[in-house]
N, C-alpha and C. Protein backbone atom coordinates (compact mmCIF):
# COMPACT_ATOMS: atom_id res chain seq x y z
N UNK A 1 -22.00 4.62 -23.03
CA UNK A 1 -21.54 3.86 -24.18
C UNK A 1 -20.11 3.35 -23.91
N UNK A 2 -19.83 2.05 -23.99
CA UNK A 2 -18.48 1.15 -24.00
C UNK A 2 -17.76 1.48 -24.75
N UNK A 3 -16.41 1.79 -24.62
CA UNK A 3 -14.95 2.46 -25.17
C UNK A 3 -15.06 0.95 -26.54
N UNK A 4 -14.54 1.41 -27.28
CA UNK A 4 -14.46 -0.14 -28.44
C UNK A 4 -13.47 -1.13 -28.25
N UNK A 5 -12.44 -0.61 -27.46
CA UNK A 5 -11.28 -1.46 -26.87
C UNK A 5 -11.83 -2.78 -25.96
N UNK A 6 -13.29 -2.14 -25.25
CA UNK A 6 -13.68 -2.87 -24.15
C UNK A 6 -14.36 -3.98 -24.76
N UNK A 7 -15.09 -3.51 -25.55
CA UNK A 7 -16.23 -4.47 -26.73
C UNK A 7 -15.13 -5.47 -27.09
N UNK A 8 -14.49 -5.11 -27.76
CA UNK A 8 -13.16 -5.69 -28.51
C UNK A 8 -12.75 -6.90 -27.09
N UNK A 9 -12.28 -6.49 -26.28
CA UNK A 9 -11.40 -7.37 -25.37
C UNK A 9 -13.16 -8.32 -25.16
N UNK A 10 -14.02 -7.82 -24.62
CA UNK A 10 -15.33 -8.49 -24.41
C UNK A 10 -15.24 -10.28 -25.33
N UNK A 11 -15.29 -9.51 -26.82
CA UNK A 11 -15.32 -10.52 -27.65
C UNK A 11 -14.28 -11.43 -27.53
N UNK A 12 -13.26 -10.90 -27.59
CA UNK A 12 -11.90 -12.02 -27.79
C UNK A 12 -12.41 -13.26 -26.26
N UNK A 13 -13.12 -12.44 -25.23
CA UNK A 13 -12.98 -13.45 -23.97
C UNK A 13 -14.11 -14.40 -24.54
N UNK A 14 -14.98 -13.71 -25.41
CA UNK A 14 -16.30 -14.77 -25.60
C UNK A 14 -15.80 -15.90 -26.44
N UNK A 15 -14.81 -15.46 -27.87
CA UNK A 15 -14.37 -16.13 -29.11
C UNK A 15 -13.38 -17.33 -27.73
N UNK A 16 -12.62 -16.93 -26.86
CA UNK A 16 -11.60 -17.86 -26.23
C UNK A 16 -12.69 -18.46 -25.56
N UNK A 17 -14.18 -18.81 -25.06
CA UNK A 17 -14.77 -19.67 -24.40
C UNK A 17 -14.60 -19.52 -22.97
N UNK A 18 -14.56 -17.90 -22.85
CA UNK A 18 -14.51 -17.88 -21.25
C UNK A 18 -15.49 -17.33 -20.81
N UNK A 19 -16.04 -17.49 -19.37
CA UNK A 19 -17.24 -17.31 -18.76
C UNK A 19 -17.97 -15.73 -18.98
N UNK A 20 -19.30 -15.79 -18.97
CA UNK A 20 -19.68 -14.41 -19.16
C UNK A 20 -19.39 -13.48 -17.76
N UNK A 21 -18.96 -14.09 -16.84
CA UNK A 21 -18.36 -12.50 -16.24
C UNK A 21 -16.72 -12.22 -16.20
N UNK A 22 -16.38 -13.12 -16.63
CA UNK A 22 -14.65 -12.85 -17.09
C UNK A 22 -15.33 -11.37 -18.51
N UNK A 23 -16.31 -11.66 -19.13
CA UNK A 23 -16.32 -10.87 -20.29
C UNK A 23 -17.09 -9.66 -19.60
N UNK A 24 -17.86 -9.70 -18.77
CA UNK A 24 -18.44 -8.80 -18.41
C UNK A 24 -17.28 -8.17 -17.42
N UNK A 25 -16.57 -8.71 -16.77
CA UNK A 25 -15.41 -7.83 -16.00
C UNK A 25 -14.46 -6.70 -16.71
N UNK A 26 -14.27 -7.22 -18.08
CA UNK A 26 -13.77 -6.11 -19.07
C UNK A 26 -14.48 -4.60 -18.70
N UNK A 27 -15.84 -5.07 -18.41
CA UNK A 27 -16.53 -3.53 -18.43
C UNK A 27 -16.62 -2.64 -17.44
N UNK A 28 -16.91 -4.11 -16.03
CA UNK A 28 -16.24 -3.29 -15.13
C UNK A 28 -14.86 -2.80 -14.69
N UNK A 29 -13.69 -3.44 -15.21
CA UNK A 29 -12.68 -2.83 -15.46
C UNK A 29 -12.30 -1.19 -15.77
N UNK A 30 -13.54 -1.08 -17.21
CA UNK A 30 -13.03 -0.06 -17.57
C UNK A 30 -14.12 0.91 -16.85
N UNK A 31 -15.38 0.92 -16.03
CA UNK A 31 -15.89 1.76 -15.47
C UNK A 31 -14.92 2.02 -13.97
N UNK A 32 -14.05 1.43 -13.31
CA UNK A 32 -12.98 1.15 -12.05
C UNK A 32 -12.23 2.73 -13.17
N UNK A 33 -11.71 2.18 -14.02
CA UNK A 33 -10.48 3.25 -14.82
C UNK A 33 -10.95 4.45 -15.01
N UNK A 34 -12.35 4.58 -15.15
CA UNK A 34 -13.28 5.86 -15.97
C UNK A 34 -13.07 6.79 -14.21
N UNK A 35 -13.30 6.11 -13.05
CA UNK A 35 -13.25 6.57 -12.13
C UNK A 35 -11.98 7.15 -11.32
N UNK A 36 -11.32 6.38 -11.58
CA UNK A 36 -10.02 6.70 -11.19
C UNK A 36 -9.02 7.82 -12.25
N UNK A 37 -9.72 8.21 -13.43
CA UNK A 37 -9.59 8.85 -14.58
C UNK A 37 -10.06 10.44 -13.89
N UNK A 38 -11.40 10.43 -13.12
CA UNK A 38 -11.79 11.44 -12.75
C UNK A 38 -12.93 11.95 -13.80
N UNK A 39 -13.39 10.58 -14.95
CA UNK A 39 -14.68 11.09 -15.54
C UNK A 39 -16.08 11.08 -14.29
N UNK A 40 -16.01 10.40 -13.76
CA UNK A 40 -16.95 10.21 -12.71
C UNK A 40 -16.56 9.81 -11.33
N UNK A 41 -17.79 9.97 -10.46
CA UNK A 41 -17.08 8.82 -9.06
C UNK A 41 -18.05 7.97 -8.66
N UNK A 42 -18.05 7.40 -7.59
CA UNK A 42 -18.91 6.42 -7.41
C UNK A 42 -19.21 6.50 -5.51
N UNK A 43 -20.60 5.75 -5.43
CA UNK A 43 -20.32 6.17 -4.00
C UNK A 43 -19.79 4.84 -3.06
N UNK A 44 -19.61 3.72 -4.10
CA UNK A 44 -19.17 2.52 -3.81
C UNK A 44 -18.55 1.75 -4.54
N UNK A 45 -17.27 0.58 -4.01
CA UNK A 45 -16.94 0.22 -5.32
C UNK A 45 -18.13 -0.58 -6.09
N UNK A 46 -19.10 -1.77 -4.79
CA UNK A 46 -20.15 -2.60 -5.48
C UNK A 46 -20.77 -1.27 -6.53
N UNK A 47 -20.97 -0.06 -6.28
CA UNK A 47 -21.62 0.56 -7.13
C UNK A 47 -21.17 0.85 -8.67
N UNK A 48 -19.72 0.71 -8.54
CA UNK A 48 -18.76 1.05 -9.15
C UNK A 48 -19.09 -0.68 -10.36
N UNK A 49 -19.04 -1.79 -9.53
CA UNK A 49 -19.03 -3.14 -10.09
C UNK A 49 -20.46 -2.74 -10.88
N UNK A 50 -21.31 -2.65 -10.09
CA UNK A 50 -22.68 -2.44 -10.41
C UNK A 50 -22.66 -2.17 -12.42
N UNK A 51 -22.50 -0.60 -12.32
CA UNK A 51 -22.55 0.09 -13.82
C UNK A 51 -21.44 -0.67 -14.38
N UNK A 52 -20.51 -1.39 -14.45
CA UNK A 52 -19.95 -2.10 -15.58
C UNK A 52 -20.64 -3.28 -15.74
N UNK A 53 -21.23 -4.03 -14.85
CA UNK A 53 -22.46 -4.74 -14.89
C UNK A 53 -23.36 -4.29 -15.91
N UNK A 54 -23.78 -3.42 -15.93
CA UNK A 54 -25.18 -2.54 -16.24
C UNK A 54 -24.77 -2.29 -17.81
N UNK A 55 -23.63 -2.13 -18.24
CA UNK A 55 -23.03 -1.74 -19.41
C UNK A 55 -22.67 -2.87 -20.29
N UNK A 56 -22.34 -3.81 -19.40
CA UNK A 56 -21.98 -5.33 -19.91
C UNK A 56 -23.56 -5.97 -20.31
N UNK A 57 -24.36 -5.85 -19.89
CA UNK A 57 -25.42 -6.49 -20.18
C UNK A 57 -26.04 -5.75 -21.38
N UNK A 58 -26.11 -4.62 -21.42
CA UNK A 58 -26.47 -3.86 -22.85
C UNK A 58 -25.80 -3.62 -23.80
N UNK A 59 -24.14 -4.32 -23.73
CA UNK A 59 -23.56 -5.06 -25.09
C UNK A 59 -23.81 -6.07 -25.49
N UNK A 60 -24.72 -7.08 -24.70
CA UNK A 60 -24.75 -8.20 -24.84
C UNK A 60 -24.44 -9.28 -24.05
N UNK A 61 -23.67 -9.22 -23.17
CA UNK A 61 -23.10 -10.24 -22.57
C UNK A 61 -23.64 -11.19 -21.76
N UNK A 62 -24.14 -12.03 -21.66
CA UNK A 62 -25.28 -12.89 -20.87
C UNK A 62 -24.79 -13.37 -19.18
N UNK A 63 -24.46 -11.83 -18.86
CA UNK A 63 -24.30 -12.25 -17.48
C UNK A 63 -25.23 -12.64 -16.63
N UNK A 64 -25.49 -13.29 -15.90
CA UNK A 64 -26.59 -13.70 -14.78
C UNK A 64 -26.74 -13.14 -13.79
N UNK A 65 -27.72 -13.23 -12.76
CA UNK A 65 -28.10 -12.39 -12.04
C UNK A 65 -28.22 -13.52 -11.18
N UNK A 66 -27.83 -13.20 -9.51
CA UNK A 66 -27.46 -13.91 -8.54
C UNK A 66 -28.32 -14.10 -8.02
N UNK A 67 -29.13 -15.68 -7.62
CA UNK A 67 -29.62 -16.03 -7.05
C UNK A 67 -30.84 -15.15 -5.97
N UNK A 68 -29.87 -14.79 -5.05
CA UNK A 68 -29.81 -13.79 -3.66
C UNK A 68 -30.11 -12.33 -4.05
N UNK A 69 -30.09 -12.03 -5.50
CA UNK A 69 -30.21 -10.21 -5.49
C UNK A 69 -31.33 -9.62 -5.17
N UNK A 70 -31.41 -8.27 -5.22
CA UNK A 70 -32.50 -7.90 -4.47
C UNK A 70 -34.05 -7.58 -6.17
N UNK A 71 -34.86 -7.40 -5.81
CA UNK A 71 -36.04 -7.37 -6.77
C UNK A 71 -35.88 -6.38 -7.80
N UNK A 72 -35.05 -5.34 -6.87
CA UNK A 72 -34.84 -3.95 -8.21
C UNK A 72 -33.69 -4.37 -9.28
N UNK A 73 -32.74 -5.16 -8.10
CA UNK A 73 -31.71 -5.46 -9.13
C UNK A 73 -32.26 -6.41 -10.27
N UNK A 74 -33.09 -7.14 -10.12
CA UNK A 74 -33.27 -8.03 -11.12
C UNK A 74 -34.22 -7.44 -12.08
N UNK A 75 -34.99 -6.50 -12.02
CA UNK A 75 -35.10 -5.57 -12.82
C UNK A 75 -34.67 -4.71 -13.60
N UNK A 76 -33.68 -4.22 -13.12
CA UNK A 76 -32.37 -3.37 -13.69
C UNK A 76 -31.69 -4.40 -14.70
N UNK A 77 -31.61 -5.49 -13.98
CA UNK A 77 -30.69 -6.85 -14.95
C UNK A 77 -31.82 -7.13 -16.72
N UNK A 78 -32.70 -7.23 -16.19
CA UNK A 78 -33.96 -7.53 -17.40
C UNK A 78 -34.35 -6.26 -18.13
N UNK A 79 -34.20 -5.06 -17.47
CA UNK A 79 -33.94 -3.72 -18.21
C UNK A 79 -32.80 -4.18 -19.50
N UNK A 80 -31.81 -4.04 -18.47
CA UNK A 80 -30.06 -3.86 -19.54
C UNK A 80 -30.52 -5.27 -20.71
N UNK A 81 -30.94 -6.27 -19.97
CA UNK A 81 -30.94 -7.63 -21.40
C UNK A 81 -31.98 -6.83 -22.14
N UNK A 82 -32.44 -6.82 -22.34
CA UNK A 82 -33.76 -6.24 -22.85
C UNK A 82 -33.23 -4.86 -23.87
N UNK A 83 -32.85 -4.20 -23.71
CA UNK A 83 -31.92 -3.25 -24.36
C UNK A 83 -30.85 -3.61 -25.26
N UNK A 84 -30.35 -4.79 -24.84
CA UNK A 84 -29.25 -5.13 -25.79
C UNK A 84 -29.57 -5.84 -26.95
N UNK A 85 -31.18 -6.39 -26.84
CA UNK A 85 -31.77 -6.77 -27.97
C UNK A 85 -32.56 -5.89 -28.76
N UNK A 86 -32.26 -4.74 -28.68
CA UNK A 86 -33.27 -3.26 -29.54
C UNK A 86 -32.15 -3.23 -30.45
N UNK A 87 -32.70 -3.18 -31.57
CA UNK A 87 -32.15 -2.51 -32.69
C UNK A 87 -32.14 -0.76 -32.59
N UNK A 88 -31.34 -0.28 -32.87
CA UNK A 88 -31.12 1.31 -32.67
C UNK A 88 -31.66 1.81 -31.55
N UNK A 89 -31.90 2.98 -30.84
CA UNK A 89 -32.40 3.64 -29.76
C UNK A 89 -33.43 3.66 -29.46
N UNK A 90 -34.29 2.65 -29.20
CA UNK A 90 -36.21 2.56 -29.41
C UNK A 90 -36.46 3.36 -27.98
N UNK A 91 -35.90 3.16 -27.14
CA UNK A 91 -36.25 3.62 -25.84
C UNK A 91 -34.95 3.90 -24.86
N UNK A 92 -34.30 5.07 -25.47
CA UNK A 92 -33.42 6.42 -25.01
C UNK A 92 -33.39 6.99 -24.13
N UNK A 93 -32.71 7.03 -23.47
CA UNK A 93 -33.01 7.76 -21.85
C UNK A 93 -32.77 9.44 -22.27
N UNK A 94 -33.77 9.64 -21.61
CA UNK A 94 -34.38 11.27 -22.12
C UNK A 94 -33.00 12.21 -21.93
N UNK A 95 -32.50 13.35 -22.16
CA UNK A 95 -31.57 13.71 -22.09
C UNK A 95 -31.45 14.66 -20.49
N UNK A 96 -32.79 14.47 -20.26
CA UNK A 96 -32.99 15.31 -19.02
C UNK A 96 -32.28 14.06 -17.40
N UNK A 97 -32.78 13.20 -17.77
CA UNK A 97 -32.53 11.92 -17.16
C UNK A 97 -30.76 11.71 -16.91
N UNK A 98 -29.80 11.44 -18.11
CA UNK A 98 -28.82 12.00 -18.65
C UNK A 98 -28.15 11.96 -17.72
N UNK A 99 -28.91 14.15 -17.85
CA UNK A 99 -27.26 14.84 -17.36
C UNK A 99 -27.77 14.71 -15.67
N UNK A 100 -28.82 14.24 -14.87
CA UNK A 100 -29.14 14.63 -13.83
C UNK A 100 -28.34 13.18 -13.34
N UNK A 101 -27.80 11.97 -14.41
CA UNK A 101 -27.09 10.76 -13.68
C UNK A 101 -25.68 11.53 -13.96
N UNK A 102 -25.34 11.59 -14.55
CA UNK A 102 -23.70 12.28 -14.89
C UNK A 102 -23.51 13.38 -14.25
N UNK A 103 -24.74 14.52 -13.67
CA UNK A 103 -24.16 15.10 -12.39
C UNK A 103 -23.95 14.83 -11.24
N UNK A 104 -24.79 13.64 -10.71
CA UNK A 104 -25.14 12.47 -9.29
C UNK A 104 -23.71 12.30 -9.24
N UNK A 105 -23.06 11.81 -10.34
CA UNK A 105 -21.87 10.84 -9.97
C UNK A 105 -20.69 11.79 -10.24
N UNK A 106 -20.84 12.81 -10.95
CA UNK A 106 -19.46 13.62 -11.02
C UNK A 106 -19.68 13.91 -9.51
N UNK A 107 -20.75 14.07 -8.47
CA UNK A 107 -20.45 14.58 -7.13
C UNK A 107 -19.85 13.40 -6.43
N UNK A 108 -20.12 12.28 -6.84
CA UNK A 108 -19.14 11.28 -6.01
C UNK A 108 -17.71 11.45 -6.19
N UNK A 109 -17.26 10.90 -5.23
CA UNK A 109 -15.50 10.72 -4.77
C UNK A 109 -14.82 9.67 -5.79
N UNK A 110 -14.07 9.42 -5.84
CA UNK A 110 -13.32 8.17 -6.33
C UNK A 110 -12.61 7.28 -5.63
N UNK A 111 -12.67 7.37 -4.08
CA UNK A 111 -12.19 6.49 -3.53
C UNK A 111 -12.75 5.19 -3.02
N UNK A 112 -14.11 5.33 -4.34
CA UNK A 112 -14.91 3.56 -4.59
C UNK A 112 -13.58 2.78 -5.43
N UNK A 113 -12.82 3.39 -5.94
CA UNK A 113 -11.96 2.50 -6.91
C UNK A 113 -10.58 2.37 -6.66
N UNK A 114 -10.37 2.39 -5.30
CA UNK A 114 -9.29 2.46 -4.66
C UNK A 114 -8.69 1.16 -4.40
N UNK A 115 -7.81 0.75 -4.10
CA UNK A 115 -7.27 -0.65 -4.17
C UNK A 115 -7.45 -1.17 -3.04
N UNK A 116 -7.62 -0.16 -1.79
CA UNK A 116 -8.44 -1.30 -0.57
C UNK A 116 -9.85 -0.94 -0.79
N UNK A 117 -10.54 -0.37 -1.10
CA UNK A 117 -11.82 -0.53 -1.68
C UNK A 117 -12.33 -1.75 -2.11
N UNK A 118 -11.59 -1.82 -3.52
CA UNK A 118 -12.06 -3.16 -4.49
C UNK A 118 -11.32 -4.43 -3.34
N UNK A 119 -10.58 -4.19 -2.49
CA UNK A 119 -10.17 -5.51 -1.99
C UNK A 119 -11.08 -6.25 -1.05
N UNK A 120 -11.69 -4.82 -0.14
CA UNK A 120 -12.51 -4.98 0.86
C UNK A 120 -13.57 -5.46 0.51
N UNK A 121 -14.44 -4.95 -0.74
CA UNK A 121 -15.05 -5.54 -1.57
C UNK A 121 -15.02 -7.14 -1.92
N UNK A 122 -14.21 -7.14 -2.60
CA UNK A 122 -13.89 -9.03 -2.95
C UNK A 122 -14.11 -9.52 -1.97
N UNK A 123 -13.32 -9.23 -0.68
CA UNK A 123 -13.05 -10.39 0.14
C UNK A 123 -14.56 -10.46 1.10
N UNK A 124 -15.21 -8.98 1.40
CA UNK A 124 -16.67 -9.37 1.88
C UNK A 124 -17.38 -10.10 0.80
N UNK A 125 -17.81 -10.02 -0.58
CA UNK A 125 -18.38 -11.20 -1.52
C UNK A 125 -17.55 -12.47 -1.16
N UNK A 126 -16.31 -12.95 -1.11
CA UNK A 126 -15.83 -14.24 -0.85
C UNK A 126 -16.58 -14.67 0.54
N UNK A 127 -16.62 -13.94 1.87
CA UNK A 127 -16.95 -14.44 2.84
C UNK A 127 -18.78 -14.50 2.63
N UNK A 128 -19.06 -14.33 1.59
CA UNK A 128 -20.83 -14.63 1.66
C UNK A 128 -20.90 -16.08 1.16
N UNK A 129 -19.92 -16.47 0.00
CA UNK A 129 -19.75 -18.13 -0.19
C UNK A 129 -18.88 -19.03 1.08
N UNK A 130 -19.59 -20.10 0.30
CA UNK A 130 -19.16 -21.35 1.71
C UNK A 130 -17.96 -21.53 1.29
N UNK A 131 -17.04 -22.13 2.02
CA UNK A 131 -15.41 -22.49 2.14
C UNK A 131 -15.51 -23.18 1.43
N UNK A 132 -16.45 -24.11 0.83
CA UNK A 132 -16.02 -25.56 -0.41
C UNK A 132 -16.16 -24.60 -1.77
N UNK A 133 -17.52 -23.49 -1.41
CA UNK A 133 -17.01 -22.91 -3.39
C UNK A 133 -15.90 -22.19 -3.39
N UNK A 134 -15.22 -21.48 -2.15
CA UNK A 134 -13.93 -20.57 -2.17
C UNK A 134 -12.31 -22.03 -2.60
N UNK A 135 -12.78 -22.94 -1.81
CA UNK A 135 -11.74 -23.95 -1.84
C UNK A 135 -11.94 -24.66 -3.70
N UNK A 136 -12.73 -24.70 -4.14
CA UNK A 136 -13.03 -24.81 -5.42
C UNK A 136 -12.49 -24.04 -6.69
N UNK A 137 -12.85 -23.08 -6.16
CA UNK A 137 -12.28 -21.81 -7.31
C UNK A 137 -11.05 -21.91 -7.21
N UNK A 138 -9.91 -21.95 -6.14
CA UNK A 138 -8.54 -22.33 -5.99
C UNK A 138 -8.24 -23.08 -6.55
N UNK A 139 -9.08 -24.24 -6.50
CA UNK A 139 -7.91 -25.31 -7.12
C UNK A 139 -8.35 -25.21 -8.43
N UNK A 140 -9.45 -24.39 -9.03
CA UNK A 140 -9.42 -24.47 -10.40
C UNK A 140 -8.48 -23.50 -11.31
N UNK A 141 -8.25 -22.59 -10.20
CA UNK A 141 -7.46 -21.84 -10.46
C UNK A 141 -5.72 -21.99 -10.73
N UNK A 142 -5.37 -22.82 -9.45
CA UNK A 142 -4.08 -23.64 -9.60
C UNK A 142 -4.08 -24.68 -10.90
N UNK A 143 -5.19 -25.39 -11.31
CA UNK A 143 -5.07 -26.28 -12.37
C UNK A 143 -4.74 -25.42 -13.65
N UNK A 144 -5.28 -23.64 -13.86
CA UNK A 144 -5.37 -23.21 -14.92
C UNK A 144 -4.04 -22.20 -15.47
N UNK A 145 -3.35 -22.22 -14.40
CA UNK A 145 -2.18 -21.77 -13.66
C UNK A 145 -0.90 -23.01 -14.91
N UNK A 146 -0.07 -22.19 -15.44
CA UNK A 146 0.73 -22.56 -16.57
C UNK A 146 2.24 -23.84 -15.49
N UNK A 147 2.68 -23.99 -15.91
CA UNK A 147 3.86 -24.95 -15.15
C UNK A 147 4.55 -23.84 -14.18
N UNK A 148 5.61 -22.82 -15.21
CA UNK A 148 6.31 -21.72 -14.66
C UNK A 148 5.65 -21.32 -13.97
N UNK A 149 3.95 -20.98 -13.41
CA UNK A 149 3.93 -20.08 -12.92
C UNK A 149 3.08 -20.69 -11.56
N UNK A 150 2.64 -21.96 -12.03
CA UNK A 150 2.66 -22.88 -10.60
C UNK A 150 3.97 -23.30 -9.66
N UNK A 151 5.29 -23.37 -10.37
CA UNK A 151 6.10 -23.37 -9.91
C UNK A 151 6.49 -22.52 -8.92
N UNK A 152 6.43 -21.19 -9.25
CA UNK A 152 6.64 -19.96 -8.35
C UNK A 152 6.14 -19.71 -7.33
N UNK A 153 4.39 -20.03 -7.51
CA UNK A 153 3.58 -20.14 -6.59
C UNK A 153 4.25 -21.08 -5.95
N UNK A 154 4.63 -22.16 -6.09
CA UNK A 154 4.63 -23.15 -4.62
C UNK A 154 5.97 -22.66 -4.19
N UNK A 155 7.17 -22.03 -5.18
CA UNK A 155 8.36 -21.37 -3.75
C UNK A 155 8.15 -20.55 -3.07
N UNK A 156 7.06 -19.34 -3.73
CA UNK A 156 6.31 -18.85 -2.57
C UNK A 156 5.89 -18.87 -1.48
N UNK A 157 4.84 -20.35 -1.89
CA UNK A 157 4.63 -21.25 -0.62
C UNK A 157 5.22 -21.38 0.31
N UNK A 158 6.50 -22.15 0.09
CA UNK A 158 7.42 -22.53 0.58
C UNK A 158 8.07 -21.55 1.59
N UNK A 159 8.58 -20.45 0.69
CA UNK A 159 8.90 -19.29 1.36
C UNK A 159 8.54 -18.96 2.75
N UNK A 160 6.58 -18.82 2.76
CA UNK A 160 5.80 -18.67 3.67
C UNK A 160 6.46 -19.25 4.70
N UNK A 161 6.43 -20.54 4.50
CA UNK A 161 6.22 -21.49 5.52
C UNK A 161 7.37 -21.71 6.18
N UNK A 162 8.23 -21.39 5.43
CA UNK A 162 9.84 -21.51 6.32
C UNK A 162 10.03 -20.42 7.10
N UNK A 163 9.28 -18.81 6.66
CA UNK A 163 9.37 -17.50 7.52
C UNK A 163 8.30 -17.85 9.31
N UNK A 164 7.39 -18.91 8.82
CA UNK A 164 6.87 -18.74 10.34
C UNK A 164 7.99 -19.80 11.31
């Protein structure tokens, strides 16, 4: 079950018109924190991405499911939608079920949520897209990027380029 802070931030990203995995990242956010908290561990960070995925979709959030995923995952994905449209607990995961996932993962480590973890992470998903959607997302990113803080970025730049 999602902390209400998370729901809460969820909504505000939906009410501001931002994409469903900016809203679904809230969740994995807070499953990254739950780990690094020492409620659980994970045996990966994707695994780690995975269950805030998994949690985001059974609040609601209409995240999509990638093209390329594998058959279980898209099952798991149509599980969680599918759940988020039940009214009350119609189909409860048995309590036996439960504690045998919440003991799996208290035996994992936490160094799925480690900061070269999640980096190593990103940057292998970036290298599975082509250079025009990576070169894309940049500049949509620089366009969304405030004056002050495009500014900085380019002395940055600058910076760079005068150190080589």
């Amino acid at each position: 079950m999602p902390e209400k802070k998370t729901t809460d931030r969820a909504r505000a990203d939906k009410r501001a018109g931002k994409s469903a995995s900016t809203q679904a990242g809230e969740y994995v956010h807070e499953e990254i924190e739950h780990i690094r908290e020492g409620k659980h561990g994970a045996s990966s960070a994707k695994q780690a991405i995975a269950i805030g995925l998994s949690k985001a979709r059974r609040a609601g959030v209409k995240a999509p499911v990638k093209k390329t995923a594998s058959k279980a995952t898209k099952k798991k994905a149509v599980q969680d939608t599918a759940a988020s449209h039940r009214k009350g607990a119609a189909k409860k995961t048995s309590a036996k079920r439960s504690t045998a996932t919440k003991k799996a993962l208290k035996r994992e480590g936490s160094a799925a949520a480690s900061k070269t973890a999640l980096s190593r992470q990103g940057k292998a998903a970036a290298r599975k897209r082509p250079a025009s959607a990576r070169s894309a997302a940049a500049k949509k990113a620089a366009r969304t990027k405030g004056p002050a803080v495009r500014k900085a970025a380019a002395k940055k730049a600058a910076r760079k380029r005068a150190a080589r």
